[in-house]
C-alpha atoms as a PDB file:
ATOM      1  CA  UNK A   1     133.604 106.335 264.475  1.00  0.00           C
ATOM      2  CA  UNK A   2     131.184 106.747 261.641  1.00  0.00           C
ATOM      3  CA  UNK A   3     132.845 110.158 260.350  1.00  0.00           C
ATOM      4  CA  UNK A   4     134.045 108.297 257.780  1.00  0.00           C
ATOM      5  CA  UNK A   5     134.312 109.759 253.097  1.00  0.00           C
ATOM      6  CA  UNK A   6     134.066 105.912 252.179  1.00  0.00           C
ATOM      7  CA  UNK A   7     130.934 104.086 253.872  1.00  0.00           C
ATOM      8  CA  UNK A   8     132.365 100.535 255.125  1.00  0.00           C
ATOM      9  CA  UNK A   9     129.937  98.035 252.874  1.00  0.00           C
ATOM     10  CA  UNK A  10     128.380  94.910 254.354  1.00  0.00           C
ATOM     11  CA  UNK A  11     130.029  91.842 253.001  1.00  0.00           C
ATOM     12  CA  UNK A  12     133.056  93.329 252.409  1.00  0.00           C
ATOM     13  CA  UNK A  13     136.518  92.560 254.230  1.00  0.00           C
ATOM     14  CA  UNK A  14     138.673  94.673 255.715  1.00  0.00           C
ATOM     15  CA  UNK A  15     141.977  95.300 257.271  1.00  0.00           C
ATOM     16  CA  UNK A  16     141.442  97.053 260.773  1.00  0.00           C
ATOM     17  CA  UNK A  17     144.047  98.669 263.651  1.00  0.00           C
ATOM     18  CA  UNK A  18     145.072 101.095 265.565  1.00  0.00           C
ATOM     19  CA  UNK A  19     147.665 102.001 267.858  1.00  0.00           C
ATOM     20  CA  UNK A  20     148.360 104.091 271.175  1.00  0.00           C
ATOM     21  CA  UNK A  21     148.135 107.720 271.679  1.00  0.00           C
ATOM     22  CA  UNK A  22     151.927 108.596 270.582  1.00  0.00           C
ATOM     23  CA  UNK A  23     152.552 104.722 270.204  1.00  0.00           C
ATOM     24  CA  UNK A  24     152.312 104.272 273.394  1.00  0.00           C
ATOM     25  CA  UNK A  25     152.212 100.884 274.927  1.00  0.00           C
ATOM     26  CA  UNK A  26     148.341  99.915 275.268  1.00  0.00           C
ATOM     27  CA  UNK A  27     149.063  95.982 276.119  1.00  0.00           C
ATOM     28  CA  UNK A  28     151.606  95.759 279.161  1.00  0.00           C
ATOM     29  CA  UNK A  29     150.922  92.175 280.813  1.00  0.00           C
ATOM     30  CA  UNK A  30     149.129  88.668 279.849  1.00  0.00           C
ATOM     31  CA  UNK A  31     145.979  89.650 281.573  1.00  0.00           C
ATOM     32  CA  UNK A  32     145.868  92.370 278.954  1.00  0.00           C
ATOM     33  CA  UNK A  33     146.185  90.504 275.816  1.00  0.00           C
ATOM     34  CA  UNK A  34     143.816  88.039 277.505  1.00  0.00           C
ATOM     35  CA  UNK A  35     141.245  90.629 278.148  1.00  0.00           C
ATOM     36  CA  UNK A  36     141.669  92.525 274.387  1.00  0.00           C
ATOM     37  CA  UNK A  37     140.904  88.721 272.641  1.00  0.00           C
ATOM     38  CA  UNK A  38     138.166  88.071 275.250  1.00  0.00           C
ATOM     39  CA  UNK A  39     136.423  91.678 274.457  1.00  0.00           C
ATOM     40  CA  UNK A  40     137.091  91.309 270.661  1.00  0.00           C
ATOM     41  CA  UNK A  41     134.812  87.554 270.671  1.00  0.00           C
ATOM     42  CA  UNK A  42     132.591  89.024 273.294  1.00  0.00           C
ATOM     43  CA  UNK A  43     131.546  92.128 270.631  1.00  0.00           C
ATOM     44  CA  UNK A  44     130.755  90.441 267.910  1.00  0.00           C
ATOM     45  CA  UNK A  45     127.335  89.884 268.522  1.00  0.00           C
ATOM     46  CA  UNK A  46     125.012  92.685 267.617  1.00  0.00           C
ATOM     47  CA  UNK A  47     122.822  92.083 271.020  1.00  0.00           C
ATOM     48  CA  UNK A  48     125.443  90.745 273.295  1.00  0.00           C
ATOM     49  CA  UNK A  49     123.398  88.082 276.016  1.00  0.00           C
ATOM     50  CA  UNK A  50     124.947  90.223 279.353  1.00  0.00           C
ATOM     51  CA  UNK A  51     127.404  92.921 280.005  1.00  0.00           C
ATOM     52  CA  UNK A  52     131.013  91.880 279.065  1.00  0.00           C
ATOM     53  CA  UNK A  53     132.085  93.257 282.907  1.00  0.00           C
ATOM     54  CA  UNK A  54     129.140  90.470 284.270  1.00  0.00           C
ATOM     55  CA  UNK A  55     130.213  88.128 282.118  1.00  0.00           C
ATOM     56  CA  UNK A  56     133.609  87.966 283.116  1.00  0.00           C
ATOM     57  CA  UNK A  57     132.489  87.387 286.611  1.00  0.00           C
ATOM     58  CA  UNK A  58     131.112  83.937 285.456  1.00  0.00           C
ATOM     59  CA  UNK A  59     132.735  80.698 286.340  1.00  0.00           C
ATOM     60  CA  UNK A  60     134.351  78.769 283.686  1.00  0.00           C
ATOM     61  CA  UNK A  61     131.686  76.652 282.737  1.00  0.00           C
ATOM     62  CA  UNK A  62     128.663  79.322 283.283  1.00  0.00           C
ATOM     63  CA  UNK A  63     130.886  81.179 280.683  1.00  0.00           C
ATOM     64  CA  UNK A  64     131.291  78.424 277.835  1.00  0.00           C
ATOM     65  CA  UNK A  65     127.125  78.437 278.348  1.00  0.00           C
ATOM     66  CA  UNK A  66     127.037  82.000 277.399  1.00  0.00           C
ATOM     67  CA  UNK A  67     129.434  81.593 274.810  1.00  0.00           C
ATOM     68  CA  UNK A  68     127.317  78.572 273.114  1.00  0.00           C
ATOM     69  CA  UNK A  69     124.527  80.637 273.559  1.00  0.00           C
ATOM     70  CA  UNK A  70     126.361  84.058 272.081  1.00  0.00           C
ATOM     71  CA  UNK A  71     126.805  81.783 268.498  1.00  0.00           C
ATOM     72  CA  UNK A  72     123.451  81.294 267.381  1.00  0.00           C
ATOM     73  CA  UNK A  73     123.101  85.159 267.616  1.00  0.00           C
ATOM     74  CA  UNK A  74     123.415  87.701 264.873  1.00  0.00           C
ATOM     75  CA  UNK A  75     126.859  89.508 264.265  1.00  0.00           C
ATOM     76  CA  UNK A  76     127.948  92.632 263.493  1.00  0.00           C
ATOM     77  CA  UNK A  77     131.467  91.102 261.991  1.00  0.00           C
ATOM     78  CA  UNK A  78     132.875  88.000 260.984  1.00  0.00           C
ATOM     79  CA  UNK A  79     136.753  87.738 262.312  1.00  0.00           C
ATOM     80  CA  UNK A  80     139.540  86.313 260.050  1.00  0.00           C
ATOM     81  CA  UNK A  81     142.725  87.221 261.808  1.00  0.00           C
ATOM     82  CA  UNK A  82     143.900  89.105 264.005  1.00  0.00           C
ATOM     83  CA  UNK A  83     146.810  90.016 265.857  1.00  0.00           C
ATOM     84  CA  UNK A  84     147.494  91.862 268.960  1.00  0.00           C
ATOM     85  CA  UNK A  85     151.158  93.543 269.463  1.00  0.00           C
ATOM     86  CA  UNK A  86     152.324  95.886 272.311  1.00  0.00           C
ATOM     87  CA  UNK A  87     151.114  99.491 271.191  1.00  0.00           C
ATOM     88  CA  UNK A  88     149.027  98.167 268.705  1.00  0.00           C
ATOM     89  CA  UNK A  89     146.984  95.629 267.151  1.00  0.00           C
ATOM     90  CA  UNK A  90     145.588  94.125 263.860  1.00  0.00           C
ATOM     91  CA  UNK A  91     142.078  93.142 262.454  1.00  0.00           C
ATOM     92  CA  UNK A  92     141.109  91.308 259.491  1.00  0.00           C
ATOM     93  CA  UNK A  93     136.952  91.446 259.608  1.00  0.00           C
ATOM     94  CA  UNK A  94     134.016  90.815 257.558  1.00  0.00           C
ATOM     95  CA  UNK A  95     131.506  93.224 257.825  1.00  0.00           C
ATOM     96  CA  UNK A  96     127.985  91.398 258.277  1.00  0.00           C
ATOM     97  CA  UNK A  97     125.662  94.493 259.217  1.00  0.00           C
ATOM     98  CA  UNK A  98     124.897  98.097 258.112  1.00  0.00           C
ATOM     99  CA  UNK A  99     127.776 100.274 260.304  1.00  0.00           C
ATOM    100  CA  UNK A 100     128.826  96.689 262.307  1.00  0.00           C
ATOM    101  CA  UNK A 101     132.811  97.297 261.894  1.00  0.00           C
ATOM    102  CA  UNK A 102     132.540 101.297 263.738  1.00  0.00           C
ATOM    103  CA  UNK A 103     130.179  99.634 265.977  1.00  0.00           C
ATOM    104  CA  UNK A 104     132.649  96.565 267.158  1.00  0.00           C
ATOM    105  CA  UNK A 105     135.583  98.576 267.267  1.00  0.00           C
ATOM    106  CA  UNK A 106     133.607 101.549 269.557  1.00  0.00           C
ATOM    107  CA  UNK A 107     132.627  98.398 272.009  1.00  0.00           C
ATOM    108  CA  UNK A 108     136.027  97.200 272.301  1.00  0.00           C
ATOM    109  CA  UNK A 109     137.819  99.716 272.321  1.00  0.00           C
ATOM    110  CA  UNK A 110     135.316 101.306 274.945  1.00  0.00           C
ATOM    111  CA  UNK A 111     135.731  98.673 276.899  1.00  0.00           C
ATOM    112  CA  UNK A 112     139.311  97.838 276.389  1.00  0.00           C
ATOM    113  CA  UNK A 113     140.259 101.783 277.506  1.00  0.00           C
ATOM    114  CA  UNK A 114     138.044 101.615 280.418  1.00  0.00           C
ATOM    115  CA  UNK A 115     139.484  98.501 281.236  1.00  0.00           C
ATOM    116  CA  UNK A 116     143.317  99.138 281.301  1.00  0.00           C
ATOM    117  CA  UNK A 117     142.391 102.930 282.563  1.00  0.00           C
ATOM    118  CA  UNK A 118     141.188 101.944 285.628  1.00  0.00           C
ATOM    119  CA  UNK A 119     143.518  99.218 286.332  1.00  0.00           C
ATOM    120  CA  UNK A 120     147.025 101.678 285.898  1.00  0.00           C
ATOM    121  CA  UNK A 121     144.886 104.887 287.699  1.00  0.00           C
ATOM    122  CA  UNK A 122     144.743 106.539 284.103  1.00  0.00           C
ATOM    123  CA  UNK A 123     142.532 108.894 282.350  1.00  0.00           C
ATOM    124  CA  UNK A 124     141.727 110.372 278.330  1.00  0.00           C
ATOM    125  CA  UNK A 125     141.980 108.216 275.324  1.00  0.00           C
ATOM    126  CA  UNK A 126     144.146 105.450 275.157  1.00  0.00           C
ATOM    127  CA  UNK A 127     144.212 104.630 271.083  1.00  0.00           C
ATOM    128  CA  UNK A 128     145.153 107.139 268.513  1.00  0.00           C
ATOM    129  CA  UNK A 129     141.563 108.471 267.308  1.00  0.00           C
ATOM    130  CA  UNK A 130     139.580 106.705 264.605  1.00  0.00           C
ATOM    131  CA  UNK A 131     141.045 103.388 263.706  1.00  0.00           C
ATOM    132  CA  UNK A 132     141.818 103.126 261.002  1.00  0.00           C
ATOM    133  CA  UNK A 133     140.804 100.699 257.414  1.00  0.00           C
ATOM    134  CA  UNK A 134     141.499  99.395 254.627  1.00  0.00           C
ATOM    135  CA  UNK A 135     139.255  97.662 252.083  1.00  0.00           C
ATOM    136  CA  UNK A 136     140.102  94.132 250.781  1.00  0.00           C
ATOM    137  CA  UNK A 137     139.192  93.796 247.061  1.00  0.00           C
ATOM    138  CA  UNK A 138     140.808  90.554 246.180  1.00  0.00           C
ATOM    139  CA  UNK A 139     141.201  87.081 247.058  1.00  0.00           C
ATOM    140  CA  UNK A 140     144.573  87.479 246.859  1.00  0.00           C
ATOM    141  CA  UNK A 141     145.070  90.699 248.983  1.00  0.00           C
ATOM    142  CA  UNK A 142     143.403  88.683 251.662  1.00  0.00           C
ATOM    143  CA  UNK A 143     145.894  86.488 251.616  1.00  0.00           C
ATOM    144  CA  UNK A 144     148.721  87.921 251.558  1.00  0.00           C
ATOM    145  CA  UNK A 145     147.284  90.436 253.783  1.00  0.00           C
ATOM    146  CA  UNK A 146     146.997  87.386 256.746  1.00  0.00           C
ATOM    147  CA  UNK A 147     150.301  86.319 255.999  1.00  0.00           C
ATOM    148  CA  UNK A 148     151.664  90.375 257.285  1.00  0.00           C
ATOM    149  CA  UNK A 149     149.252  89.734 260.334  1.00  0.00           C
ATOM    150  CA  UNK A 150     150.409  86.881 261.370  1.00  0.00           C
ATOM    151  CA  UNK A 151     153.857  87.529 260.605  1.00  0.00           C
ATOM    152  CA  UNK A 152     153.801  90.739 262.642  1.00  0.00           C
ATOM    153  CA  UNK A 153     155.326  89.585 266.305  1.00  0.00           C
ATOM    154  CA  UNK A 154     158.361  88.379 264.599  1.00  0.00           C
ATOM    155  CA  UNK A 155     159.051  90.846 262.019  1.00  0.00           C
ATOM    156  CA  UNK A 156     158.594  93.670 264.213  1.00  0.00           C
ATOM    157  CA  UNK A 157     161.045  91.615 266.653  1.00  0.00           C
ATOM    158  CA  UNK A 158     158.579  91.427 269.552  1.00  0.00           C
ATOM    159  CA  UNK A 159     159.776  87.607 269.297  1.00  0.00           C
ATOM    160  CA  UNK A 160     162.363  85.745 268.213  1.00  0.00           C
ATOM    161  CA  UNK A 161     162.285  82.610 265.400  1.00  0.00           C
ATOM    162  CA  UNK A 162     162.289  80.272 267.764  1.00  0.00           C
ATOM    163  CA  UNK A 163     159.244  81.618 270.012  1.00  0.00           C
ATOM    164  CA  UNK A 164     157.243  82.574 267.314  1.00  0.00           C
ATOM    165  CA  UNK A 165     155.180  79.693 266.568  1.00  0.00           C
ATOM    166  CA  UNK A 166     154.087  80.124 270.538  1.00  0.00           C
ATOM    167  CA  UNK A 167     153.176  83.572 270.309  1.00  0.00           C
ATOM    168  CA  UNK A 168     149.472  83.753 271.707  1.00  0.00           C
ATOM    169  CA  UNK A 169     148.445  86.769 270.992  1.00  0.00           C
ATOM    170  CA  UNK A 170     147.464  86.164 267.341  1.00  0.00           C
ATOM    171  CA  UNK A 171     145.190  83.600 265.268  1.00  0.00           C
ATOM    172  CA  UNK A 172     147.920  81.877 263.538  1.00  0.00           C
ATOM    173  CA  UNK A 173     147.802  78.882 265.898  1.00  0.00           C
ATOM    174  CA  UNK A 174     144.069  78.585 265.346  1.00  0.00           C
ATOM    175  CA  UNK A 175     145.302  78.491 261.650  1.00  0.00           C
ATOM    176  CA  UNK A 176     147.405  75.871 262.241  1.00  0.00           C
ATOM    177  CA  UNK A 177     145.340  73.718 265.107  1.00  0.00           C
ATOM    178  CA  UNK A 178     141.981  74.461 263.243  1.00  0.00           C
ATOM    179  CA  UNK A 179     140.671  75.680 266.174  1.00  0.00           C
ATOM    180  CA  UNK A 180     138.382  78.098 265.111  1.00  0.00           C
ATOM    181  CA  UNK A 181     135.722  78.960 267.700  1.00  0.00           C
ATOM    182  CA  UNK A 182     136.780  83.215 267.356  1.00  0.00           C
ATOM    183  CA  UNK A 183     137.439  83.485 264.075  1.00  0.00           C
ATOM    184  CA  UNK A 184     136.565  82.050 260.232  1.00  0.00           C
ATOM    185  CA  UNK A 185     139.972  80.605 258.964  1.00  0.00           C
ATOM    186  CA  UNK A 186     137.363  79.004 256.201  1.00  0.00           C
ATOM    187  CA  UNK A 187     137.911  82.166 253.527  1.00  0.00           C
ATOM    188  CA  UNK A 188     141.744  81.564 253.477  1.00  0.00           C
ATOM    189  CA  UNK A 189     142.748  77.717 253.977  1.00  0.00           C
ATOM    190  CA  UNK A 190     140.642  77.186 251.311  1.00  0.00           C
ATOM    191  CA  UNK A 191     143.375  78.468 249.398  1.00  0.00           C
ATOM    192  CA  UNK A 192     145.808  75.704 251.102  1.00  0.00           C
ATOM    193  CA  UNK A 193     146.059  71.691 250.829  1.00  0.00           C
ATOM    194  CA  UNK A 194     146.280  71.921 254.413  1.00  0.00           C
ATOM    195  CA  UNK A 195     147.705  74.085 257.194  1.00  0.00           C
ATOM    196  CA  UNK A 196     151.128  72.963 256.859  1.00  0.00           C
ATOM    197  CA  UNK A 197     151.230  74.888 253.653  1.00  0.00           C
ATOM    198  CA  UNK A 198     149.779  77.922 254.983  1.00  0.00           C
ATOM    199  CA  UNK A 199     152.234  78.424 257.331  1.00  0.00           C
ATOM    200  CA  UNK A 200     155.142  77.534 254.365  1.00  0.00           C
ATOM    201  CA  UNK A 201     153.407  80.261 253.116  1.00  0.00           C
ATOM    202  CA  UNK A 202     153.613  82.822 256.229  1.00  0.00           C
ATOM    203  CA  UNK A 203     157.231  82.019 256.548  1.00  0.00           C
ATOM    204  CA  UNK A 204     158.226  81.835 252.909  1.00  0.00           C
ATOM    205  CA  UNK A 205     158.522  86.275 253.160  1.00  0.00           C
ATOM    206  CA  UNK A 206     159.652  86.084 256.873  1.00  0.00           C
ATOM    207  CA  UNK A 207     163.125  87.660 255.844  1.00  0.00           C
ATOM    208  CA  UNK A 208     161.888  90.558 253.082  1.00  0.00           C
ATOM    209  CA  UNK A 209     159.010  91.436 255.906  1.00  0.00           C
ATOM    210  CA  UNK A 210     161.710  91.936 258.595  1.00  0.00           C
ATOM    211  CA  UNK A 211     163.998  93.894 256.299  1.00  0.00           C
ATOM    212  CA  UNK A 212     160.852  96.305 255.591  1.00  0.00           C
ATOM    213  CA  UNK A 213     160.347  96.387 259.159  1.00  0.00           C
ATOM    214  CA  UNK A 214     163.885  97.169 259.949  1.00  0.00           C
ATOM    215  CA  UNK A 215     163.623 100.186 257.198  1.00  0.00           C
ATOM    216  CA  UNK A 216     160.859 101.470 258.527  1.00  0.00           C
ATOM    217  CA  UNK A 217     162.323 101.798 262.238  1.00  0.00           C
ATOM    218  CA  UNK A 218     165.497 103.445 260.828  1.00  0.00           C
ATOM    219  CA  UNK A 219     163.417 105.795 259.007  1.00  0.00           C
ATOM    220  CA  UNK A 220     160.727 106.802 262.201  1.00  0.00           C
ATOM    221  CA  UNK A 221     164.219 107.142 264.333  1.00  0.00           C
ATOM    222  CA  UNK A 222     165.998 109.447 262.117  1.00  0.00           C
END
């Protein structure tokens, strides 16, 4: 993970993901998703308080404790977006301490791989290598960079126009609900009057991001 020519900088943001070995699906069923979002709050504390496995072993309440506990301690990333797709997924993450982004994503996916190996009787990797990233240099690029995030489950046709605004496996709902206990929507609705024009925003390049989506199957298929 840390066999990386550019050194990811603290303070900086950056665009994270990975897919399956030979895009392969790595999120089959609800309880997946459910367990990748779980694992991906659960890692961002540099000293997690318990063993994710324990700690989903808790009852309901015992976990909200742990979880009220987990926020007054240090993190290794702040998370802006995210979005989580069949054979893939997407990050958007601040990095907050020295080597905290290799460290996060070796935790989850760890843990995710581990997870959906034993379940389905599998062995070996189960994402393809080194994730990979992308450094954010402007305001803008952020942006527009959460806008192809969140936009991802319909342009890639995963869902349909009318389901997508109940898609739950990304943070655009806790973009538009302000409900913002996993992630910091803070560095891009400041850009906004209010949500309502965010998402005008998301959906204002719903059509060109489909078309490039549609070019880019045609081209992988050929």
């Amino acid at each position: 993970m840390n066999g990386r020519k550019i050194p990811l900088a603290v303070g900086e943001y950056y665009h994270i993901f990975n897919r399956g070995v030979a895009r392969a699906p790595t999120f089959l069923v609800k309880d997946d998703y459910k367990q990748a979002i779980a694992s991906l709050s659960y890692y961002r504390n540099i000293k997690p308080v318990m063993r994710f496995s324990r700690f989903k072993d808790l009852s309901l309440n015992e976990k909200d404790s742990v979880l009220k506990r987990s926020e007054d301690l240090d993190k290794l990333v702040e998370l802006i977006c995210y979005c989580v797709m069949p054979n893939h997924f997407h990050l958007v993450v601040k990095q907050l301490a020295e080597n905290g982004i290799s460290i996060f994503l070796s935790r989850f996916t760890n843990s995710y791989t581990k997870y959906f190996n034993t379940k389905n009787e599998r062995v070996g990797p189960l994402f393809q290598g080194t994730f990979k990233s992308v450094h954010v240099e402007t305001q803008n690029q952020l942006i527009h960079l959460s806008r192809y995030i969140h936009l991802n489950p319909l342009t890639s046709f995963v869902v349909s126009e009318k389901d997508f605004l109940n898609y739950p496996w990304s943070s655009l709902n806790e973009y538009l609900e302000e409900k913002n206990s996993l992630i910091n929507t803070k560095p891009i609705l400041s850009e906004f009057s209010s949500p309502k024009k965010y998402l005008d925003f998301v959906l204002d390049q719903k059509n060109y991001q489909k078309s490039l989506k549609q070019i880019e199957y045609l081209l992988t298929e050929s």
